[in-house]
C-alpha atoms as a PDB file:
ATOM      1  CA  UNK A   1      92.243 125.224  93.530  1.00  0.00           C
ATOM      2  CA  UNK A   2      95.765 124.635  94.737  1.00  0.00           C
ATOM      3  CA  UNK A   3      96.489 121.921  97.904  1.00  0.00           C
ATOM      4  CA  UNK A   4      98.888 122.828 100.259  1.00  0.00           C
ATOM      5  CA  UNK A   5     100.582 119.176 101.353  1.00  0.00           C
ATOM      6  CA  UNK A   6     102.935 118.706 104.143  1.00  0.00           C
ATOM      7  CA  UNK A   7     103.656 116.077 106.759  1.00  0.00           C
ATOM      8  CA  UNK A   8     105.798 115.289 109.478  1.00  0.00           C
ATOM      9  CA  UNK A   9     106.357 118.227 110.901  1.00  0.00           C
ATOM     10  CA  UNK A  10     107.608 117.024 114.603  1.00  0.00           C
ATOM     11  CA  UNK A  11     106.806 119.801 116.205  1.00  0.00           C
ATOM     12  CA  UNK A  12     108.873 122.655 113.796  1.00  0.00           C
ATOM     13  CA  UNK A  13     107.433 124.964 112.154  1.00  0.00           C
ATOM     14  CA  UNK A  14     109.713 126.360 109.360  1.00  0.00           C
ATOM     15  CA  UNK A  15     108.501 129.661 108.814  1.00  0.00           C
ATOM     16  CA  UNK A  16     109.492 129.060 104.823  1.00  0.00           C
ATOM     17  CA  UNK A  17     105.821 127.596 104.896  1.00  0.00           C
ATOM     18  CA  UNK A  18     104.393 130.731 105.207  1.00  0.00           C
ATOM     19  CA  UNK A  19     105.253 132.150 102.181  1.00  0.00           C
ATOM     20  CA  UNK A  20     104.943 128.398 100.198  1.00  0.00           C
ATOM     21  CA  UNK A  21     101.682 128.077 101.593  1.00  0.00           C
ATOM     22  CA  UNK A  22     100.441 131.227 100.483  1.00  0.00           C
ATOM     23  CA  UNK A  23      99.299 130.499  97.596  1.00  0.00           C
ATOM     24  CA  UNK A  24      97.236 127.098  98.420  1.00  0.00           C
ATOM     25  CA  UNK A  25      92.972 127.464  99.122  1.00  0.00           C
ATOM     26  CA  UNK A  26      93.613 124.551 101.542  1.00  0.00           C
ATOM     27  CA  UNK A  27      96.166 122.676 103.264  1.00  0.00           C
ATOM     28  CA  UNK A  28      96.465 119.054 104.553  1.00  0.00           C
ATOM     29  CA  UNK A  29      98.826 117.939 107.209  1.00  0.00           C
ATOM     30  CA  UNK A  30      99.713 114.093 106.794  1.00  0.00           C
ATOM     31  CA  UNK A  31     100.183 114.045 110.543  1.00  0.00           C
ATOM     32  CA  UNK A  32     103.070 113.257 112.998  1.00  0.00           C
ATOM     33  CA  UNK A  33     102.310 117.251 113.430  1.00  0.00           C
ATOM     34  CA  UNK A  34     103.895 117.141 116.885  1.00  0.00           C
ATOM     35  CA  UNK A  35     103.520 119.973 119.870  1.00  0.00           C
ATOM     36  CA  UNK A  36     100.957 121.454 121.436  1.00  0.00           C
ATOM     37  CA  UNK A  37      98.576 122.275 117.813  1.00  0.00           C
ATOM     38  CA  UNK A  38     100.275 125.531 117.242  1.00  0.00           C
ATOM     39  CA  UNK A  39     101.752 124.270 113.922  1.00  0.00           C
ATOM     40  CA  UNK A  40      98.184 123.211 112.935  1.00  0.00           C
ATOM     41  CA  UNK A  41      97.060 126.459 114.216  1.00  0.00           C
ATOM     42  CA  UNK A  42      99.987 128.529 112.095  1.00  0.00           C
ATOM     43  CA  UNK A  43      98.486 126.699 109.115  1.00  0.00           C
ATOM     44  CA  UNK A  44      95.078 127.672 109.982  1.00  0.00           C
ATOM     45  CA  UNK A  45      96.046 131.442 109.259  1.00  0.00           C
ATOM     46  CA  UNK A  46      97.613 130.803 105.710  1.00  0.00           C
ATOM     47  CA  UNK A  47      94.231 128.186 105.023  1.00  0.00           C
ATOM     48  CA  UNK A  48      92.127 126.338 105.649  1.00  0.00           C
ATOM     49  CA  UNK A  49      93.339 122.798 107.157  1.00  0.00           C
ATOM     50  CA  UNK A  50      92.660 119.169 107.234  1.00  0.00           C
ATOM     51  CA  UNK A  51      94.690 117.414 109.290  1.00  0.00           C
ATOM     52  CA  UNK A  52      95.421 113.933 110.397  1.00  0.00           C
ATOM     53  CA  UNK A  53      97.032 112.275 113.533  1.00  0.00           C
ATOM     54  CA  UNK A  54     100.033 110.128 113.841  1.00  0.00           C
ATOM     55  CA  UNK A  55     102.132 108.240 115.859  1.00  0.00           C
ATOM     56  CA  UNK A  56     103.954 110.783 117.907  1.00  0.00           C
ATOM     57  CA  UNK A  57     100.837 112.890 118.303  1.00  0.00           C
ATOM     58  CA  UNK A  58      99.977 112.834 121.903  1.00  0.00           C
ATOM     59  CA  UNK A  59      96.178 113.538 123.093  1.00  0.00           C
ATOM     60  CA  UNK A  60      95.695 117.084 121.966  1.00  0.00           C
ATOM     61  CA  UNK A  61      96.563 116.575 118.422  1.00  0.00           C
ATOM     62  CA  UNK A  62      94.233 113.624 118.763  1.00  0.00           C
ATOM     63  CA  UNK A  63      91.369 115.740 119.875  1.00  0.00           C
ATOM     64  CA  UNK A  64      91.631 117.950 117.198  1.00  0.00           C
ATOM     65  CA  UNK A  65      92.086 115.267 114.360  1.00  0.00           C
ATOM     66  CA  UNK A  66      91.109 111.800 112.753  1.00  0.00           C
ATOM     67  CA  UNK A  67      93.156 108.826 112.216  1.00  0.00           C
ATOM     68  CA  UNK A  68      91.531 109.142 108.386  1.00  0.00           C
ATOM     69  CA  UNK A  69      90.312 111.811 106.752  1.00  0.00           C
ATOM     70  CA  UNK A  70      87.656 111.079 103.849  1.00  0.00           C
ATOM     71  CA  UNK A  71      86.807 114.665 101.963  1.00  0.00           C
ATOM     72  CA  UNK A  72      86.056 116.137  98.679  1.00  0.00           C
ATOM     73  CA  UNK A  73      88.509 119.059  97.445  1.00  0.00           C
ATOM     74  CA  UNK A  74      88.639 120.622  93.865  1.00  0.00           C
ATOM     75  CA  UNK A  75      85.409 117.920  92.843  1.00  0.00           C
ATOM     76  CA  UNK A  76      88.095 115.357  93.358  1.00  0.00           C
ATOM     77  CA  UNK A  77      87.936 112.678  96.499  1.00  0.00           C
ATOM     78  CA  UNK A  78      90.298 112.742  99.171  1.00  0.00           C
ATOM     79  CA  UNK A  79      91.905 109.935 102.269  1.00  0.00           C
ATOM     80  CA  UNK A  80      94.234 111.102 104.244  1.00  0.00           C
ATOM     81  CA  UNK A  81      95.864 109.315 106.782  1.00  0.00           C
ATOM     82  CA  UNK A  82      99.726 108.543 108.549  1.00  0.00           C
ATOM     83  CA  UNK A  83     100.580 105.171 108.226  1.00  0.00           C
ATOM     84  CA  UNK A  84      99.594 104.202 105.049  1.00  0.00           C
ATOM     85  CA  UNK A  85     102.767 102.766 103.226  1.00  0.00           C
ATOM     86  CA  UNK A  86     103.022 102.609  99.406  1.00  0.00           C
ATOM     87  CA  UNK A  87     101.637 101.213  96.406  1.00  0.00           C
ATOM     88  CA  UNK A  88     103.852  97.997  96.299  1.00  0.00           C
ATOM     89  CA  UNK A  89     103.799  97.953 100.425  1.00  0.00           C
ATOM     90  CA  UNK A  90     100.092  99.011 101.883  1.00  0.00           C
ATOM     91  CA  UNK A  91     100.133  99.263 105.434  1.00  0.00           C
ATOM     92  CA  UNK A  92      98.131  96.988 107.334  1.00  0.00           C
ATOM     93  CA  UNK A  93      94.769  97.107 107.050  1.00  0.00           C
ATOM     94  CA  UNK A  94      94.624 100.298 104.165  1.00  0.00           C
ATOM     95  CA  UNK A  95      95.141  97.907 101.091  1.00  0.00           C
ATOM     96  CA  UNK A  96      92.189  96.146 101.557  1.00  0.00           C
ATOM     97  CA  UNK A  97      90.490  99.466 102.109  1.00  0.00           C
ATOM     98  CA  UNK A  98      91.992 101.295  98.814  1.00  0.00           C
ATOM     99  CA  UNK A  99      90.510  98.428  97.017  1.00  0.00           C
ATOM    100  CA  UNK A 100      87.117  98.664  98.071  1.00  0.00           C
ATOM    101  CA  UNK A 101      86.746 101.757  97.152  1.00  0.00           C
ATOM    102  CA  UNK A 102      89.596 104.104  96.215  1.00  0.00           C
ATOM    103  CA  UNK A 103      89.878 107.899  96.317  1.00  0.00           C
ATOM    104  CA  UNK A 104      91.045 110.109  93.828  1.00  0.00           C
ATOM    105  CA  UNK A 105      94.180 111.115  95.946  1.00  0.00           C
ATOM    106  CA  UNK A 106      95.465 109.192  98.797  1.00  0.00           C
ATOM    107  CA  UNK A 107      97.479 111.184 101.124  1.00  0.00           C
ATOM    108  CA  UNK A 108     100.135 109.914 103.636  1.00  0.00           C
ATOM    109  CA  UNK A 109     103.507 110.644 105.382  1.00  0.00           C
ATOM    110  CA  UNK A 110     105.085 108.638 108.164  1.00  0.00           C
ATOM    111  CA  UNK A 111     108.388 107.129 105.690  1.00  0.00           C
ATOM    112  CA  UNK A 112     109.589 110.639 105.284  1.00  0.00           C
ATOM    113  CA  UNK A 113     109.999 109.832 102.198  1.00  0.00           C
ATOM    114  CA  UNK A 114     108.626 112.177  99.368  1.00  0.00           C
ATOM    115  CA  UNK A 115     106.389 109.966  96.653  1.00  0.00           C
ATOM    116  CA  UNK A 116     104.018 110.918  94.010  1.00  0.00           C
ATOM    117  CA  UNK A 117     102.878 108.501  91.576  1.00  0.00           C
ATOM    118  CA  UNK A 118      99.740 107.371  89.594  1.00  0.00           C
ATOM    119  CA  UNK A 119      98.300 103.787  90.756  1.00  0.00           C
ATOM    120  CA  UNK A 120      96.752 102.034  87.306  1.00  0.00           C
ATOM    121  CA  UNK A 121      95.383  98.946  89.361  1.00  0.00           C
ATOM    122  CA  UNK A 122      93.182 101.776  91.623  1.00  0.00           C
ATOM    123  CA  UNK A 123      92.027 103.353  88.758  1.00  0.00           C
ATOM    124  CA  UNK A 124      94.805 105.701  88.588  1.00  0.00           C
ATOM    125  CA  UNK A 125      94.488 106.913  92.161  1.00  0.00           C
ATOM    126  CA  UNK A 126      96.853 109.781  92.922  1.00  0.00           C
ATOM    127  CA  UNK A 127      99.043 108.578  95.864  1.00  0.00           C
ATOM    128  CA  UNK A 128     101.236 111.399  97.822  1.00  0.00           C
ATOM    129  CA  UNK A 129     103.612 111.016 100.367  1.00  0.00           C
ATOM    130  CA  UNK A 130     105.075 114.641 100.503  1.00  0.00           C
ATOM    131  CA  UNK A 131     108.047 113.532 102.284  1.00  0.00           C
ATOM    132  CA  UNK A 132     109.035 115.335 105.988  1.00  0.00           C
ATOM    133  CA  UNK A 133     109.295 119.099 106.677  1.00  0.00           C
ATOM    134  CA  UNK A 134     110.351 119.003 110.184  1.00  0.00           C
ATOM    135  CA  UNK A 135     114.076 118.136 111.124  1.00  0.00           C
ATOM    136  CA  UNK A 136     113.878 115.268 113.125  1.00  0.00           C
ATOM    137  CA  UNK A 137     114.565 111.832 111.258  1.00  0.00           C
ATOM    138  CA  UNK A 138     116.568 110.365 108.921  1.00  0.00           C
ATOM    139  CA  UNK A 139     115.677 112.694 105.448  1.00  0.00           C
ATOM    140  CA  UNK A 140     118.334 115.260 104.113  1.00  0.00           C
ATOM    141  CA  UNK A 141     116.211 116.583 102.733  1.00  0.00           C
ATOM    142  CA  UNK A 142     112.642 118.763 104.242  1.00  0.00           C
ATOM    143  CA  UNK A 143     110.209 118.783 101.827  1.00  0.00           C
ATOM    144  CA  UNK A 144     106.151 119.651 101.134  1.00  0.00           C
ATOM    145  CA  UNK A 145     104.109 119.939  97.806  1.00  0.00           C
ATOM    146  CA  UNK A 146     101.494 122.276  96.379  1.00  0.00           C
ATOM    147  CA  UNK A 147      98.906 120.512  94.056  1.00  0.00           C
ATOM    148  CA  UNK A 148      96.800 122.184  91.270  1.00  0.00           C
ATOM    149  CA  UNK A 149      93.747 120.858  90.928  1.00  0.00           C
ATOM    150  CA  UNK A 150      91.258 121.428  88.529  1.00  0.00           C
ATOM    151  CA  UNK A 151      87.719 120.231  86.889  1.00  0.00           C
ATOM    152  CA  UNK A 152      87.982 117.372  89.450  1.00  0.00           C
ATOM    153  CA  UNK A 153      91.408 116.822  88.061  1.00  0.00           C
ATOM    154  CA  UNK A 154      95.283 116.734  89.589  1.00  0.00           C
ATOM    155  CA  UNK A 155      97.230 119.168  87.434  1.00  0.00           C
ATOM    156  CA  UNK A 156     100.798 119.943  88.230  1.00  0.00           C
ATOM    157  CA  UNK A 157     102.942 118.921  91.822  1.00  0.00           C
ATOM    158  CA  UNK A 158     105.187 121.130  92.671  1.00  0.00           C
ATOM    159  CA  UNK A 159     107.348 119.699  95.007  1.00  0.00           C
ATOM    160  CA  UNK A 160     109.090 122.371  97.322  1.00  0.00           C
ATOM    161  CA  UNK A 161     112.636 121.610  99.554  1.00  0.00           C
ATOM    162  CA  UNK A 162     112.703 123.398 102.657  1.00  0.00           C
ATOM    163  CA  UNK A 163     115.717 125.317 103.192  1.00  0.00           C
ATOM    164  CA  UNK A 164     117.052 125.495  99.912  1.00  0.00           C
ATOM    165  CA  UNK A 165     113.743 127.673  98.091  1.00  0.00           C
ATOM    166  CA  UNK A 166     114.084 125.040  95.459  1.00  0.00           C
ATOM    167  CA  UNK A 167     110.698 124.236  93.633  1.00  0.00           C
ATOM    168  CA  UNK A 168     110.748 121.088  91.009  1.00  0.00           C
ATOM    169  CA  UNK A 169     107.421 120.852  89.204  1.00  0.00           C
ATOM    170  CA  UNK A 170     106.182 118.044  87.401  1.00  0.00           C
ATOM    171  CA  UNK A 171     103.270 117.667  85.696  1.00  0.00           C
ATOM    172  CA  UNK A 172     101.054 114.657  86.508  1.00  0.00           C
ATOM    173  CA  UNK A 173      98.376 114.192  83.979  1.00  0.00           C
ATOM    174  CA  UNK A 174      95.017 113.322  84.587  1.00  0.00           C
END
């Protein structure tokens, strides 16, 4: 199964996700999706989506999404949600949480900045940020991943920068 991972869209759609997202058996929108739902919808065509509100959403992304998003994909379990910092900087509330009981993968956006990395003190949790891939804010750089996963395991991340059809894989272990 491959993962289709992008956040932060803002409202654009950059039609390079078309042909990145191809590939994926489901995609997951970090939220901050911005618009009207026609990006989520535009997804929805390639995939399958899950998809997750944020801060800029107004009330018809809200409708049509959860603040968190607890789901299995590949046999492996999956929380999604905006605003949920980073492993040395949980956002409020989600540290606590991650403790309890942690997910295989932990999925967020909001920084804009791209992050994958193993957690050892949550059992080796797979935390993702895949960066922004919509132009407004700060990053240079637009950005969105594709995730193998397989036997209830993460494979490979390929990380994919918008604009410039430049894909940097890295393999992530189980």
């Amino acid at each position: 199964m491959r993962l289709g991972i992008v956040s932060d869209t803002h409202g654009y759609y950059d039609p390079e996700l078309d042909d990145v997202l191809a590939p994926c058996d489901l995609i997951l929108h970090a939220g901050d999706v911005g618009g009207d739902g026609k990006i989520l919808d535009r997804l929805a065509e390639i995939a399958p989506v899950h998809a997750v509100w944020g801060n800029v959403d107004g009330r018809y992304i809200r409708e049509r999404t959860e603040e968190h998003a607890r789901f299995q994909a590949g046999g492996m379990r999956i929380w999604m949600t905006h605003i949920g910092g980073h492993p040395k900087r949980w956002a409020k509330g989600i540290g606590p949480a991650l403790r309890s009981e942690w997910p295989d993968i932990f999925v967020c956006g909001h920084s804009h900045i791209l992050r994958v990395e193993r957690v050892p003190s949550l059992g080796g949790m797979l935390y993702i940020n895949p960066g922004a891939a919509g132009r407004q804010g700060f990053h240079q750089v637009r950005t969105c991943l594709r995730l193998r996963v397989e036997g209830g395991k993460a494979m490979d991340a390929e990380v994919i920068h918008l604009g410039e059809r430049h894909v940097a894989e890295k393999g992530i272990g189980s």
